[in-house]
Protein backbone atom coordinates (compact mmCIF):
# COMPACT_ATOMS: atom_id res chain seq x y z
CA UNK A 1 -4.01 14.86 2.91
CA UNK A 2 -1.08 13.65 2.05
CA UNK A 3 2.06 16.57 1.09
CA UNK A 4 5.31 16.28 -0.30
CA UNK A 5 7.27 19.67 0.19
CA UNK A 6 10.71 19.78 -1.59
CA UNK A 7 11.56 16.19 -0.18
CA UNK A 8 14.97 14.55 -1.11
CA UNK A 9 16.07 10.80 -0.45
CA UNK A 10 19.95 10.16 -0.51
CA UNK A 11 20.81 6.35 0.22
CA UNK A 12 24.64 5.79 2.38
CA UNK A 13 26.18 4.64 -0.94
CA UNK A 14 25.04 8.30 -2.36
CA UNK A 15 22.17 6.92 -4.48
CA UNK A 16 19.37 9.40 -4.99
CA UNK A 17 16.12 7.84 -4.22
CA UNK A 18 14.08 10.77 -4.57
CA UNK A 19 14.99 14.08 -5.77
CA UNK A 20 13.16 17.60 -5.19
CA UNK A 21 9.82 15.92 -5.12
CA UNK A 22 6.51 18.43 -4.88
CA UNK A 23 3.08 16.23 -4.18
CA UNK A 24 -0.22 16.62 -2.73
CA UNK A 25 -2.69 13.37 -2.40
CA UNK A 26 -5.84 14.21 -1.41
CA UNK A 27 -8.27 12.18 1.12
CA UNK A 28 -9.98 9.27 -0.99
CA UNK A 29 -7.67 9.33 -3.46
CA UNK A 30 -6.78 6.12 -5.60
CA UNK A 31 -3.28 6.88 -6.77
CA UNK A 32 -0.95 4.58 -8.81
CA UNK A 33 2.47 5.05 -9.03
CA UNK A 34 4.61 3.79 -11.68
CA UNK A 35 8.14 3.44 -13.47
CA UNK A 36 11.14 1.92 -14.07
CA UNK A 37 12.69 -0.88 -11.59
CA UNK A 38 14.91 1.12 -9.69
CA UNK A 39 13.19 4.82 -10.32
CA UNK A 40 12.27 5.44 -6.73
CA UNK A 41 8.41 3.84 -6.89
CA UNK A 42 8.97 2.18 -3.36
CA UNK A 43 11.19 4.45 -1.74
CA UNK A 44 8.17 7.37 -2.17
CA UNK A 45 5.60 5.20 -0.73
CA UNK A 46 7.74 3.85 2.06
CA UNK A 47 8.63 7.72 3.35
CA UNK A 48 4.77 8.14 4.07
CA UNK A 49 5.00 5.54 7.04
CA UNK A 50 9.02 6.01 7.72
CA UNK A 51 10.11 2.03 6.86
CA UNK A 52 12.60 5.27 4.75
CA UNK A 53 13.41 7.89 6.31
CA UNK A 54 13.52 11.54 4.04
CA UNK A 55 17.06 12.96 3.92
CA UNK A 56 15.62 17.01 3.61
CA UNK A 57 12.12 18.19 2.80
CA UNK A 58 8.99 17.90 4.51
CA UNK A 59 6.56 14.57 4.51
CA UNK A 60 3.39 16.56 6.41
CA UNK A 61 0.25 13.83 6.57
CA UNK A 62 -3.26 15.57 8.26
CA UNK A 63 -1.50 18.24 9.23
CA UNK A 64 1.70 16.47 10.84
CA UNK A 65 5.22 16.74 10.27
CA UNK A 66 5.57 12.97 10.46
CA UNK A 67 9.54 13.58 10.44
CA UNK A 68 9.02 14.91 14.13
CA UNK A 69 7.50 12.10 15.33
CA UNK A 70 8.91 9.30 17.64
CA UNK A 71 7.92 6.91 19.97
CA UNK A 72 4.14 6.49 21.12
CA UNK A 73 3.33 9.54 18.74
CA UNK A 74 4.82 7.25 15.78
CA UNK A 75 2.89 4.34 16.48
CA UNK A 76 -0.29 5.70 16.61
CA UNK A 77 0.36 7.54 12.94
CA UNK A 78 1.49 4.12 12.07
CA UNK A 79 -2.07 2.68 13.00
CA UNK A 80 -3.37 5.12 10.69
CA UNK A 81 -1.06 3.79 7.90
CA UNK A 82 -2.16 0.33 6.59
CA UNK A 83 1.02 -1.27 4.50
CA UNK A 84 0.72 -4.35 2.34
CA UNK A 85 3.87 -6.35 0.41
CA UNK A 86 3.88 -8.31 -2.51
CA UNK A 87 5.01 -11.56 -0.60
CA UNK A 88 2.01 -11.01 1.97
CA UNK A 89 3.84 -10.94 5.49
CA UNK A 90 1.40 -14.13 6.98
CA UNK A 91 2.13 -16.32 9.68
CA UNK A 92 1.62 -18.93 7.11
CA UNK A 93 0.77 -22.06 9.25
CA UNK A 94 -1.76 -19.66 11.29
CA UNK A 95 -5.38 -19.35 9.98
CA UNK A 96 -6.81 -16.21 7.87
CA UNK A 97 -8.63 -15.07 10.84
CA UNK A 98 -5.45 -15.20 12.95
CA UNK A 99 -3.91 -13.58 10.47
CA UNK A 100 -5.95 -10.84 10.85
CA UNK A 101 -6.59 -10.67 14.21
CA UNK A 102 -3.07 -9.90 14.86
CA UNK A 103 -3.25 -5.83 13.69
CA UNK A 104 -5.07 -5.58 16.97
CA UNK A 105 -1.73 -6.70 18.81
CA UNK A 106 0.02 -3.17 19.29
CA UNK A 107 -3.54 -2.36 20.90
CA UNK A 108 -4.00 -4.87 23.61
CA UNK A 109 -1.99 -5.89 27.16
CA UNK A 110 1.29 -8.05 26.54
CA UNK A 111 -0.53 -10.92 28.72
CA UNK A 112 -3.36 -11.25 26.04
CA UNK A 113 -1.02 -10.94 23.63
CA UNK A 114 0.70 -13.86 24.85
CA UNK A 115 -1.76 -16.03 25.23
CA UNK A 116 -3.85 -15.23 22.02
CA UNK A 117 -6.72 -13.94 24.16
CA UNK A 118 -9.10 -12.31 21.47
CA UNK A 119 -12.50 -10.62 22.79
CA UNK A 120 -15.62 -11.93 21.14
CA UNK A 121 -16.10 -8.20 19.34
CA UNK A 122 -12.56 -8.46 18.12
CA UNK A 123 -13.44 -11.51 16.47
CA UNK A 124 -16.54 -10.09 15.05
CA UNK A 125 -14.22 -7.63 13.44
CA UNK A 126 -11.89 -9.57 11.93
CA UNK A 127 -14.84 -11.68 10.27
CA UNK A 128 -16.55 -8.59 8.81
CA UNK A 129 -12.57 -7.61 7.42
CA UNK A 130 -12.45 -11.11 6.04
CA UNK A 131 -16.27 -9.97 4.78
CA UNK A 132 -15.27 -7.08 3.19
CA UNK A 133 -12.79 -8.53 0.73
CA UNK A 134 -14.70 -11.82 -0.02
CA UNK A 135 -13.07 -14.64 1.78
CA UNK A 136 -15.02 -15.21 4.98
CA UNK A 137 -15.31 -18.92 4.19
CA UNK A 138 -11.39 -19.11 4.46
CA UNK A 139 -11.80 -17.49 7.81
CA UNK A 140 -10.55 -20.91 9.62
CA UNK A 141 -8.27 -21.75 6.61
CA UNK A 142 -4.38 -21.98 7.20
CA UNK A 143 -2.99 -19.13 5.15
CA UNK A 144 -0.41 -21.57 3.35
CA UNK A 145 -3.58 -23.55 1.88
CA UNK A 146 -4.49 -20.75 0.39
CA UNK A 147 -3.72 -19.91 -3.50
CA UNK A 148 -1.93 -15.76 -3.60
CA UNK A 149 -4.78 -14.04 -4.45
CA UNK A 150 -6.56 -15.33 -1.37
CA UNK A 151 -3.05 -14.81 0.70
CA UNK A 152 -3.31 -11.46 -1.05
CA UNK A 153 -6.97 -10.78 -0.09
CA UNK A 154 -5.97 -11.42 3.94
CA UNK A 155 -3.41 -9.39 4.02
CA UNK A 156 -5.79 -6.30 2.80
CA UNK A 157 -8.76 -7.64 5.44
CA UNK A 158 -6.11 -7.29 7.96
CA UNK A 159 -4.95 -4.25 7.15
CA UNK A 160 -9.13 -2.80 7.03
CA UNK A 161 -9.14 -4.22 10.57
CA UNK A 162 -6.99 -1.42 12.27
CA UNK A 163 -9.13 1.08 10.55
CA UNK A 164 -6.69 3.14 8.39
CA UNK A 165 -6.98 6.27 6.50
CA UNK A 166 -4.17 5.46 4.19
CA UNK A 167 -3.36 2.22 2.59
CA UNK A 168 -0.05 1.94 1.10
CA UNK A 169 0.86 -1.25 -1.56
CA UNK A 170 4.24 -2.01 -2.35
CA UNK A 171 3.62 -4.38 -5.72
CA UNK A 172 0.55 -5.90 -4.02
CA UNK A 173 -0.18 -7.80 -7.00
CA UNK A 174 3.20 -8.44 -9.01
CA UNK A 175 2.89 -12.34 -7.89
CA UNK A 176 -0.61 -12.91 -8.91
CA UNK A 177 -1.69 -13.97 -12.16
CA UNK A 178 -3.61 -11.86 -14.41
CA UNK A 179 -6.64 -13.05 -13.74
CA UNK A 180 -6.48 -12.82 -10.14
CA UNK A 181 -4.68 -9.11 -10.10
CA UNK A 182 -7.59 -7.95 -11.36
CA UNK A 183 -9.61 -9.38 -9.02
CA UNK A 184 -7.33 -7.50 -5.92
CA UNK A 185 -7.45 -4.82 -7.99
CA UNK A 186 -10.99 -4.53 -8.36
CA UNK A 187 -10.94 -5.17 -4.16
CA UNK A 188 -8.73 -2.24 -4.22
CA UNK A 189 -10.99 -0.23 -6.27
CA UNK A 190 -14.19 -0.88 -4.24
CA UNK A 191 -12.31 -0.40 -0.95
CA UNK A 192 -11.28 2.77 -1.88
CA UNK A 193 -14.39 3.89 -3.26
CA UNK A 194 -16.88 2.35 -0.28
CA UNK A 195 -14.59 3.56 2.58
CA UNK A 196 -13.10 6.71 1.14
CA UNK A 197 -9.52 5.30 2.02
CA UNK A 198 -6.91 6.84 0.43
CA UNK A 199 -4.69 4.09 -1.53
CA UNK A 200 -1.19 4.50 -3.23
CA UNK A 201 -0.20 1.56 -5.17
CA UNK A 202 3.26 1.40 -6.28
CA UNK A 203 2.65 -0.95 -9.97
CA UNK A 204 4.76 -2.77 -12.42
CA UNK A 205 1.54 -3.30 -14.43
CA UNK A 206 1.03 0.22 -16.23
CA UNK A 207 -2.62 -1.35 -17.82
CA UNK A 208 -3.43 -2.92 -14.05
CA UNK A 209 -2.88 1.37 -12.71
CA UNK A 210 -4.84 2.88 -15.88
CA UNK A 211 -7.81 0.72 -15.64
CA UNK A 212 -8.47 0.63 -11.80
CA UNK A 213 -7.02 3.77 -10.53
CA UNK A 214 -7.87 7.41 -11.04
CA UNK A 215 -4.71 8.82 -11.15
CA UNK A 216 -1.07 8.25 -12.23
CA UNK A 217 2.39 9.15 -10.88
CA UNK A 218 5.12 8.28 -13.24
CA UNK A 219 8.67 8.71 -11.31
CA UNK A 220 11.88 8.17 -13.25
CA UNK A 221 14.95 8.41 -11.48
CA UNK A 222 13.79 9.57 -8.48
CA UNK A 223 11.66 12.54 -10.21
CA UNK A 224 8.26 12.66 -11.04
CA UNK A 225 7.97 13.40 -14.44
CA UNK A 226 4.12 12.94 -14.88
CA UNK A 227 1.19 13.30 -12.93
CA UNK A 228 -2.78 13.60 -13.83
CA UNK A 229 -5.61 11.54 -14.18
CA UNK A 230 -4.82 7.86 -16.05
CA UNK A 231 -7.61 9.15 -18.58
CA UNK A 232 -4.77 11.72 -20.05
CA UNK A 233 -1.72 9.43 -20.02
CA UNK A 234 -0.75 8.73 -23.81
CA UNK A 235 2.02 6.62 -25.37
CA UNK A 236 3.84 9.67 -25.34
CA UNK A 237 3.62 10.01 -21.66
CA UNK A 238 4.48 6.36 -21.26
CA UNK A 239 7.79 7.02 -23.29
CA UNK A 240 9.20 9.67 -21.22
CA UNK A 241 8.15 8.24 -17.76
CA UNK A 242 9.78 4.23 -19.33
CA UNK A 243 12.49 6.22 -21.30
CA UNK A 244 11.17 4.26 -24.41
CA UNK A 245 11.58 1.10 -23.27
CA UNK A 246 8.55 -1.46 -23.44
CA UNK A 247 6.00 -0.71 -20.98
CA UNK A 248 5.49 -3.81 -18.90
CA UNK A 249 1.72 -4.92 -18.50
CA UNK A 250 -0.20 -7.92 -17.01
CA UNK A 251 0.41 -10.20 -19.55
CA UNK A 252 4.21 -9.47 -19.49
């Protein structure tokens, strides 16, 4: 469970990122979160694992204060945390598998890290991540040979292969073309549903969030302004959260 208790986000420059912000995500939860450029979409996500730090409030995760964390205590919450960008984060001349193989870095000796020393079983893992979200046969594929989606789709198998409980995406599939977003999004989808991890999507594509996600967060300058299930959001809804202005979707 995931619980936002009165949490505030002031930048240096006295930009308000977030403001008063109440939230509970439960476990297995499939949550989109959308607005405006600039409305504070990335900022929420990015307090769960601390890339931003809360200025006041409390960010509590299973439990856990994660503001009171540091050190080894951090980095195993961070294990727990999968994160994926929209511009992938690859070694791009390395292969998928290599790619994915590397999220069991922070878990193994520095000499084995330095000389790429993967056990047989960790291997075995990384297939069954590549597996999971369809591209097995790219396994021994350099990542920059591969078209987005595909980049896309290694990114998420890496992420499966430290086991999280929480995936955040940060505009996973703003790149991609139609087509292919909803073919990550569907990988999201099943992921979520097959696994029971929870998944927060931060989305430009408002059609993308109501057709593969069960629940929307609209946030508009830096305060949620509407959350429920994407089966109640109207055009009304829409309005307030975009403040009338067109409501971007895949094909925009």
């Amino acid at each position: 469970m995931i619980e936002f208790k009165h949490v505030n986000k002031v930048y240096p420059n006295g930009v308000k990122g977030l403001s008063d912000i109440n939230l509970t995500i439960d476990q297995g939860e499939f949550v989109a979160i959308i607005g405006l450029s600039g409305a504070g979409k990335s900022t929420l996500i990015r307090t769960i694992n601390r890339m931003i730090d809360v200025t006041d409030g409390q960010l509590v995760v299973d439990g856990t204060d994660v503001m009171t964390l540091s050190g080894a205590s951090m980095r195993k919450y961070r294990r727990k945390v999968g994160m994926i960008f929209q511009s992938y984060n690859l070694v791009t001349r390395a292969t998928a598998l290599r790619n994915v193989l590397t999220s069991m870095v922070p878990d193994m000796p520095f000499h084995r890290v330095l000389l790429g020393l993967f056990s047989e079983e960790q291997k075995k893992k990384a297939l069954e991540a590549l597996d999971k979200v369809g591209i097995l046969d790219k396994a021994y594929t350099r990542c920059d040979q591969l078209s987005g989606g595909q980049q896309q789709r290694v990114s998420l198998a890496r992420t499966l292969n430290q086991n999280p409980t929480i995936i955040l995406a940060d505009e996973p599939v703003a790149a991609l073309d139609p087509v292919t977003a909803h073919q990550v999004m569907a990988d999201f989808r099943r992921i979520n549903q097959e696994m029971n991890i929870t998944v927060l999507i931060n989305i430009h594509h408002v059609d993308l969030a109501l057709q593969y996600c069960s629940r929307v967060i609209g946030i508009r300058a830096g305060q949620i302004v509407y959350d429920g299930p994407t089966t109640s959001v109207t055009q009304e809804i829409l309005d307030e959260i975009y403040g009338g202005a067109t409501v971007p979707t895949a094909g925009t």
